[in-house]
Protein backbone atom coordinates (compact mmCIF):
# COMPACT_ATOMS: atom_id res chain seq x y z
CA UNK A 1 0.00 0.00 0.00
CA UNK A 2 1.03 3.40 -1.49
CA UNK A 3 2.19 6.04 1.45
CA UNK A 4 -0.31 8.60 -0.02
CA UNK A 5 -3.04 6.09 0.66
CA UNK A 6 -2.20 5.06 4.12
CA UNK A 7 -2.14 9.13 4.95
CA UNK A 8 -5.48 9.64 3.17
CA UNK A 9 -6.83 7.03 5.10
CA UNK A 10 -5.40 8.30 8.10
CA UNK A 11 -6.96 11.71 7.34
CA UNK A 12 -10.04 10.36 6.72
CA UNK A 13 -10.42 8.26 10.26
CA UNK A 14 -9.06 11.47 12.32
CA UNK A 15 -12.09 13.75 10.36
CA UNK A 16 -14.64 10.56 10.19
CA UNK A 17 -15.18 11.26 6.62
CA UNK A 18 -16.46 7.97 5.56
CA UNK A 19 -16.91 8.63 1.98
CA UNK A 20 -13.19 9.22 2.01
CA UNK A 21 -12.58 5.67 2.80
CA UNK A 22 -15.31 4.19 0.43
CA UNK A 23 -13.44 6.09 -1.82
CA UNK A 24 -10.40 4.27 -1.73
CA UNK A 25 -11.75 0.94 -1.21
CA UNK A 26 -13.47 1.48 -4.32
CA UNK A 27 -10.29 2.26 -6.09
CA UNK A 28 -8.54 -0.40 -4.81
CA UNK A 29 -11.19 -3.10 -4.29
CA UNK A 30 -8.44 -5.82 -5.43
CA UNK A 31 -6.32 -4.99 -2.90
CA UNK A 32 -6.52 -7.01 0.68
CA UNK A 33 -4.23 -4.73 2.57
CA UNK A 34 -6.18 -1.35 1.43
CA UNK A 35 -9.04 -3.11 1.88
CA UNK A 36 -8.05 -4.02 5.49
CA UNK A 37 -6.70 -0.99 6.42
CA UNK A 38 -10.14 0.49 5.44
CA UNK A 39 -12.57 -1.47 6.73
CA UNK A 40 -10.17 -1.15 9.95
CA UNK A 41 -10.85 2.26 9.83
CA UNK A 42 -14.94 2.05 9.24
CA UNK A 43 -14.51 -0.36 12.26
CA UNK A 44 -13.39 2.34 14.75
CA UNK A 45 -16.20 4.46 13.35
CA UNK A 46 -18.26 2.53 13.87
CA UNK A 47 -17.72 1.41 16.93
CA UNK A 48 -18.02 5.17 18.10
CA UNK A 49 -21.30 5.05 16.94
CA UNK A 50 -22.27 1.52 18.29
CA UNK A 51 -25.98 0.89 18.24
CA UNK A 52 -25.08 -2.61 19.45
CA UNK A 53 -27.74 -4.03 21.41
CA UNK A 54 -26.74 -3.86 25.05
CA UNK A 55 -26.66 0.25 24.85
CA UNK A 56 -29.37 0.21 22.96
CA UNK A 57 -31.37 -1.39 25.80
CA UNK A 58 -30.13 0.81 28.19
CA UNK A 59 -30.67 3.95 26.23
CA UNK A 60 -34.48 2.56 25.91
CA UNK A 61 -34.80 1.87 29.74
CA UNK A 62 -33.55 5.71 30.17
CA UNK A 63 -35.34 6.63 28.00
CA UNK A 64 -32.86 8.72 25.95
CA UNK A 65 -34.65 9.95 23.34
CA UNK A 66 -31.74 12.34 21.96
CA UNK A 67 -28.64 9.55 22.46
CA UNK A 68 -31.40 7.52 20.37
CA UNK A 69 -31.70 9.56 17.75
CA UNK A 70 -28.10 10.71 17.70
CA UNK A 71 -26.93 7.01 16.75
CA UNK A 72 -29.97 6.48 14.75
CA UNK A 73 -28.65 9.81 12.29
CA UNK A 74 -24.70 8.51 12.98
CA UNK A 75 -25.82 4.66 11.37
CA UNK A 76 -28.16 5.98 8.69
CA UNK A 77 -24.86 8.23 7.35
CA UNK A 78 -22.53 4.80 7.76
CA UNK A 79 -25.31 3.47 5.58
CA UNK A 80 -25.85 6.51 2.87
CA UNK A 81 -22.33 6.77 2.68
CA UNK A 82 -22.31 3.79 0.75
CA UNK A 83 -19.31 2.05 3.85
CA UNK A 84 -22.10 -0.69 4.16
CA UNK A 85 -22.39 -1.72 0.41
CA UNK A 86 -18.74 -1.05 0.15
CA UNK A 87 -17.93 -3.89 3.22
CA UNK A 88 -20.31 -6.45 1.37
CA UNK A 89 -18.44 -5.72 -1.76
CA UNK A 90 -14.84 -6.19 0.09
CA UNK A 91 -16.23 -9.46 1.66
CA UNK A 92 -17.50 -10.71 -1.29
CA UNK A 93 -14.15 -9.77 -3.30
CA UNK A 94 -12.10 -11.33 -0.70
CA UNK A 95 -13.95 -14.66 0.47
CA UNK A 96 -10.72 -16.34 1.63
CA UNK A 97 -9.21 -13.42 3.81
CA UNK A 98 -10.49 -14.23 6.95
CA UNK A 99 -9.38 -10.44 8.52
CA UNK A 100 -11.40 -8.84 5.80
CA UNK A 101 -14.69 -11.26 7.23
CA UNK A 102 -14.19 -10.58 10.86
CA UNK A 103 -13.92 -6.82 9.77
CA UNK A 104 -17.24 -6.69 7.13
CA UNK A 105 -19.68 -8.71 10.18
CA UNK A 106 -17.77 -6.32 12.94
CA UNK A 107 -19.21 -2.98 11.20
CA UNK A 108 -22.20 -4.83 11.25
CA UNK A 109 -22.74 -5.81 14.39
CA UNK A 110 -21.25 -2.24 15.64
CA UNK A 111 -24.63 -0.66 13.78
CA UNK A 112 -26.70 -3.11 15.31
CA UNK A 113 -30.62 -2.71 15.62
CA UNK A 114 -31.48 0.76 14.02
CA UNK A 115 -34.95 2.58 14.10
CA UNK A 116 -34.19 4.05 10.32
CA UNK A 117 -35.66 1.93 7.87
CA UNK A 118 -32.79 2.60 5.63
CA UNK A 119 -30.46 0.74 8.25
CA UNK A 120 -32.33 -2.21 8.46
CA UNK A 121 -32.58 -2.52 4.99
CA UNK A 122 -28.88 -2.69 4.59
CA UNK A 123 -28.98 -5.18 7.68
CA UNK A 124 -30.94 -7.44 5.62
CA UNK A 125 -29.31 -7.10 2.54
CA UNK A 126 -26.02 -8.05 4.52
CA UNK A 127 -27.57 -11.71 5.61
CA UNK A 128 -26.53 -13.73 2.75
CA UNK A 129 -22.70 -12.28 3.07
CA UNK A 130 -22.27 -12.81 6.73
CA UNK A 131 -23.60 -16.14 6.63
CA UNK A 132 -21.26 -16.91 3.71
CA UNK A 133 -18.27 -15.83 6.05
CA UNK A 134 -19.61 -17.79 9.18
CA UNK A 135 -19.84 -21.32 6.95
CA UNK A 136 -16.62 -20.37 5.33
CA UNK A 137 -14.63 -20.04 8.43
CA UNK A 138 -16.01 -22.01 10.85
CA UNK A 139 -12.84 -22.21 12.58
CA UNK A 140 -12.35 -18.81 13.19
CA UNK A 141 -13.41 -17.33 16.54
CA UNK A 142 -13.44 -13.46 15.33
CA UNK A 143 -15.81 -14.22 12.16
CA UNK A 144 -17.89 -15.98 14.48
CA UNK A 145 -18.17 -13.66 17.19
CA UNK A 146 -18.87 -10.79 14.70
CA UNK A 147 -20.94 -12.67 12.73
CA UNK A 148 -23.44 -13.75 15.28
CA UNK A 149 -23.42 -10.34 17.04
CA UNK A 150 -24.83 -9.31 13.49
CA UNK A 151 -27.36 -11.81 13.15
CA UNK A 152 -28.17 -10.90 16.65
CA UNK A 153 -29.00 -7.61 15.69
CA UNK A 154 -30.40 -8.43 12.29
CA UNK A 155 -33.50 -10.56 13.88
CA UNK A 156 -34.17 -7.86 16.64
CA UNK A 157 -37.40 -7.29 14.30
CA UNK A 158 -40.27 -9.58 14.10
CA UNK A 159 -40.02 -8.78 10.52
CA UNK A 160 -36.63 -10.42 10.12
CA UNK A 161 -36.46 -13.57 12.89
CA UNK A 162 -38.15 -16.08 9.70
CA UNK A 163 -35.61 -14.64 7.28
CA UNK A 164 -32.75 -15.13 9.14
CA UNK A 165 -33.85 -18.79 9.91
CA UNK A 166 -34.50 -19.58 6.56
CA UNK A 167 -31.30 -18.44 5.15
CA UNK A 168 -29.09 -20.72 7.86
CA UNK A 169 -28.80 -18.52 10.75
CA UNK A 170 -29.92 -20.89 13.70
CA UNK A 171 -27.85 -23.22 12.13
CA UNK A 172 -25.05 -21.12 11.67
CA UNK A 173 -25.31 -19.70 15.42
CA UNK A 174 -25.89 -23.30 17.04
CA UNK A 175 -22.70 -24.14 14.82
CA UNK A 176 -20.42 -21.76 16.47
CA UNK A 177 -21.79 -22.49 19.98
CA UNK A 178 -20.56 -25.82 19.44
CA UNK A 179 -17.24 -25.21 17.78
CA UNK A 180 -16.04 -22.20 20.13
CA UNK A 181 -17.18 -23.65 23.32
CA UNK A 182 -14.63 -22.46 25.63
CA UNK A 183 -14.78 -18.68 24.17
CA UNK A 184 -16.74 -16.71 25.90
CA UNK A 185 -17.57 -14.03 23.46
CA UNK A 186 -18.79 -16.58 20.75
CA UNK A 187 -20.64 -17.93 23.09
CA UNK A 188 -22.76 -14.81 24.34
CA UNK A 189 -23.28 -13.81 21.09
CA UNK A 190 -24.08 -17.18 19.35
CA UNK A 191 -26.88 -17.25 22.35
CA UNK A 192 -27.82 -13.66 21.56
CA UNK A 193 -28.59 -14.87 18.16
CA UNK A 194 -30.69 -17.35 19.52
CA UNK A 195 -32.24 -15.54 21.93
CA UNK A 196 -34.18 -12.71 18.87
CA UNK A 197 -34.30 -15.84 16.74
CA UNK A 198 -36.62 -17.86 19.48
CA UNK A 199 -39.09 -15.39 19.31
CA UNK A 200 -41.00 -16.89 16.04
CA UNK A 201 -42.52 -19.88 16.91
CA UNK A 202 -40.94 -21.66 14.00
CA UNK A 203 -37.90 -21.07 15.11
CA UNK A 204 -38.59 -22.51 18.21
CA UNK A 205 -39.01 -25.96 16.80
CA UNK A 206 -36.31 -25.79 14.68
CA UNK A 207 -33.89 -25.09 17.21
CA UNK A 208 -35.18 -27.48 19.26
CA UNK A 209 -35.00 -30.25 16.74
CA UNK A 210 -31.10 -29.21 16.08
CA UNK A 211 -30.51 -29.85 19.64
CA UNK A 212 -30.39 -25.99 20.44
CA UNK A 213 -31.50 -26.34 24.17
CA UNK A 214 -28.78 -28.87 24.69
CA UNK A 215 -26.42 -26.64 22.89
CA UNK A 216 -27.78 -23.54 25.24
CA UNK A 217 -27.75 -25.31 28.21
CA UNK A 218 -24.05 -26.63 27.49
CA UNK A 219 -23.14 -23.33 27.37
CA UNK A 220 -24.09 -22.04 30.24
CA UNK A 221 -22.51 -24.65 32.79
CA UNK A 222 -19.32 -23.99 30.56
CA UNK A 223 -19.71 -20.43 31.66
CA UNK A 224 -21.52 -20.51 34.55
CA UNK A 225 -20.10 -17.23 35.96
CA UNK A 226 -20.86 -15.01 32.78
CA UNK A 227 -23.51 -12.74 33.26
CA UNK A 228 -24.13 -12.10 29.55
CA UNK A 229 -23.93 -15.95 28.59
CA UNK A 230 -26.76 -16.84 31.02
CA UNK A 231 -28.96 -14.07 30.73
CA UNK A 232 -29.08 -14.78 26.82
CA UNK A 233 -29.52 -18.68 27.49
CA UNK A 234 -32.05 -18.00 30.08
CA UNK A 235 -34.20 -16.03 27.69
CA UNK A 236 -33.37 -18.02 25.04
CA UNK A 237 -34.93 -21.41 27.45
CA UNK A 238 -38.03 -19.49 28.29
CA UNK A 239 -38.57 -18.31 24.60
CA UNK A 240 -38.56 -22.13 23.59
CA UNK A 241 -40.70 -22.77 26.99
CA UNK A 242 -43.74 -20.79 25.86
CA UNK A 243 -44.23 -23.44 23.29
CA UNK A 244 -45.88 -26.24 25.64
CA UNK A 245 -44.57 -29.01 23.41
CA UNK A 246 -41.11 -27.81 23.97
CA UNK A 247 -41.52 -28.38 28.13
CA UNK A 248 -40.64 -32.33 28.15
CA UNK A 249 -37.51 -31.71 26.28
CA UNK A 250 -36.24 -28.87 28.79
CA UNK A 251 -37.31 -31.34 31.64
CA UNK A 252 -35.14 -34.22 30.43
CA UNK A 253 -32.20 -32.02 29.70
CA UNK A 254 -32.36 -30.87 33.25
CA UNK A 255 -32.82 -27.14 31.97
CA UNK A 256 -34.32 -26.38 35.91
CA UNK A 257 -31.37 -27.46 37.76
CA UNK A 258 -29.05 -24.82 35.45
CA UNK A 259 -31.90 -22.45 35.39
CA UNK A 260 -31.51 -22.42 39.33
CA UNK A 261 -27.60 -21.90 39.48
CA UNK A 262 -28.05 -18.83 37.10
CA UNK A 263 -30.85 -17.06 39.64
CA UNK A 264 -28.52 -17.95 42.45
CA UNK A 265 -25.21 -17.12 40.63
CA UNK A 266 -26.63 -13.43 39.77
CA UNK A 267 -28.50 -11.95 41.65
CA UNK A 268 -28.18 -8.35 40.15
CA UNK A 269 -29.51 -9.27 36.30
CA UNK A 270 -33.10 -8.51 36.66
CA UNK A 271 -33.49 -10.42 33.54
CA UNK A 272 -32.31 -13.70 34.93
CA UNK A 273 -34.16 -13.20 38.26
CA UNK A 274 -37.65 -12.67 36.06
CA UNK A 275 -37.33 -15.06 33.25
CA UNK A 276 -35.17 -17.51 35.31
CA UNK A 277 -38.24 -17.51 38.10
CA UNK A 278 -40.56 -17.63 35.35
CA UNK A 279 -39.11 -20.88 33.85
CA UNK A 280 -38.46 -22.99 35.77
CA UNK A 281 -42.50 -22.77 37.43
CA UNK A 282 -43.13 -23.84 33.60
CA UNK A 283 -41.06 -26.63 33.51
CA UNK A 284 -41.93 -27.77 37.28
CA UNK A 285 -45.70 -27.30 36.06
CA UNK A 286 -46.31 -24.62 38.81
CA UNK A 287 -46.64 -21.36 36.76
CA UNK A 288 -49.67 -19.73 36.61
């Protein structure tokens, strides 16, 4: 890479001028270490706009309607920019690079959930490529993490939980929970997936039948001391509960006894206290 590229980019990060950078990957599309270097550079911007779902959430329960809309405005000009369509086109050049993956689903799953209908278009359009890059490199605990934090995000909308199904994404999410068992990260993720996907009662049986509780519940003994890890598999178990068939197979897999350690383990996750509680009176055949 050319010194007068590497200080344009450079220039462009320090002044967030996004188009600056689409420019250049667009002029040097063939090029992995541009490429990289770019969609490095989209990555810290967009992490400083992160829409990710965790903030999100807590900008909704404060009900910051200005930090809302400020990250709303910052992801819809990542998107008119053209840096979304210009990461899909990098990922798609360079299907082998496993950097230039990790970095196209990272910018992704930095936008996260967006109210701007333009931003969840792009979301959607991104599916096909990010699942591409998860079944390409399986192996590789980066693509995964990214890519699942993305698919997360992607089926935060009713509209979008059977799309993401039908393209692969259960099966690409229950994939990586079983590859990447001892990382962390994949694993939160890969259950945050799970847990938007679980709302559409499809997708309830479907991960069910690919041995998705099992998976879940495997998960959280590995990690039994990660907050994120089983307040996603806890929701994700009580998603999958509200389908009465589903009960027996969360009573046979001993879903309760886990269930319990996670209420007792964390006290302070309101989340695990109310759905925990709530499950396991469904599977005990107590609830109201």
């Amino acid at each position: 890479m050319s010194q007068a590229i590497r200080e344009k980019l450079a220039a462009a990060g320090k002044s967030r001028d996004i188009k600056g950078v689409v420019e250049v990957m667009k002029e040097n599309m063939e090029d992995a270490e541009v490429i990289y270097v770019s969609l490095s550079v989209l990555v810290a911007l967009s992490h400083n706009m992160s829409h990710d779902c965790d903030i999100y959430q807590k900008m909704l329960e404060n009900d910051d309607k200005e930090g809302i809309a400020k990250l709303n405005d910052d992801c819809k000009q990542m998107v008119e920019s053209g840096a979304l369509d210009a990461a899909i086109e990098a990922a798609e050049t360079h299907q082998a690079d496993a950097s230039v993956q990790e970095l196209m689903c990272r910018i992704l799953f930095h936008l996260g959930r967006s109210d701007e209908a333009a931003v969840g278009a792009a979301l959607k359009k991104s599916l096909s490529t990010i699942l591409a890059a998860m079944r390409t490199h399986q192996q590789h605990a980066g693509v995964q993490l990214c890519g699942c934090g993305a698919l997360r995000n992607i089926a935060v909308g009713s509209e979008h939980k059977g799309l993401v199904a039908s393209k692969g994404g259960i099966d690409s999410a229950l994939a990586a929970l079983l590859l990447h068992r001892a990382h962390a990260g994949v694993q939160e993720q890969a259950c945050g997936a799970l847990r938007n996907l679980a709302g559409n009662a499809w997708n309830k049986t479907k991960i069910a039948s690919l041995l998705g509780i099992e998976a879940v519940l495997g998960a959280m003994k590995e990690h039994s001391g990660h907050a994120g890890i089983q307040e996603n598999g806890t929701v994700v178990l009580y998603s999958l509960a509200l389908d009465a068939s589903l009960l027996n197979n969360l009573r046979s897999c001993g879903a309760a006894e886990v269930i319990m350690s996670a209420v007792q383990a964390h006290t302070g996750v309101p989340k695990i206290q109310e759905r925990g509680g709530q499950l396991i009176a469904m599977i005990r055949g107590d609830a109201e």
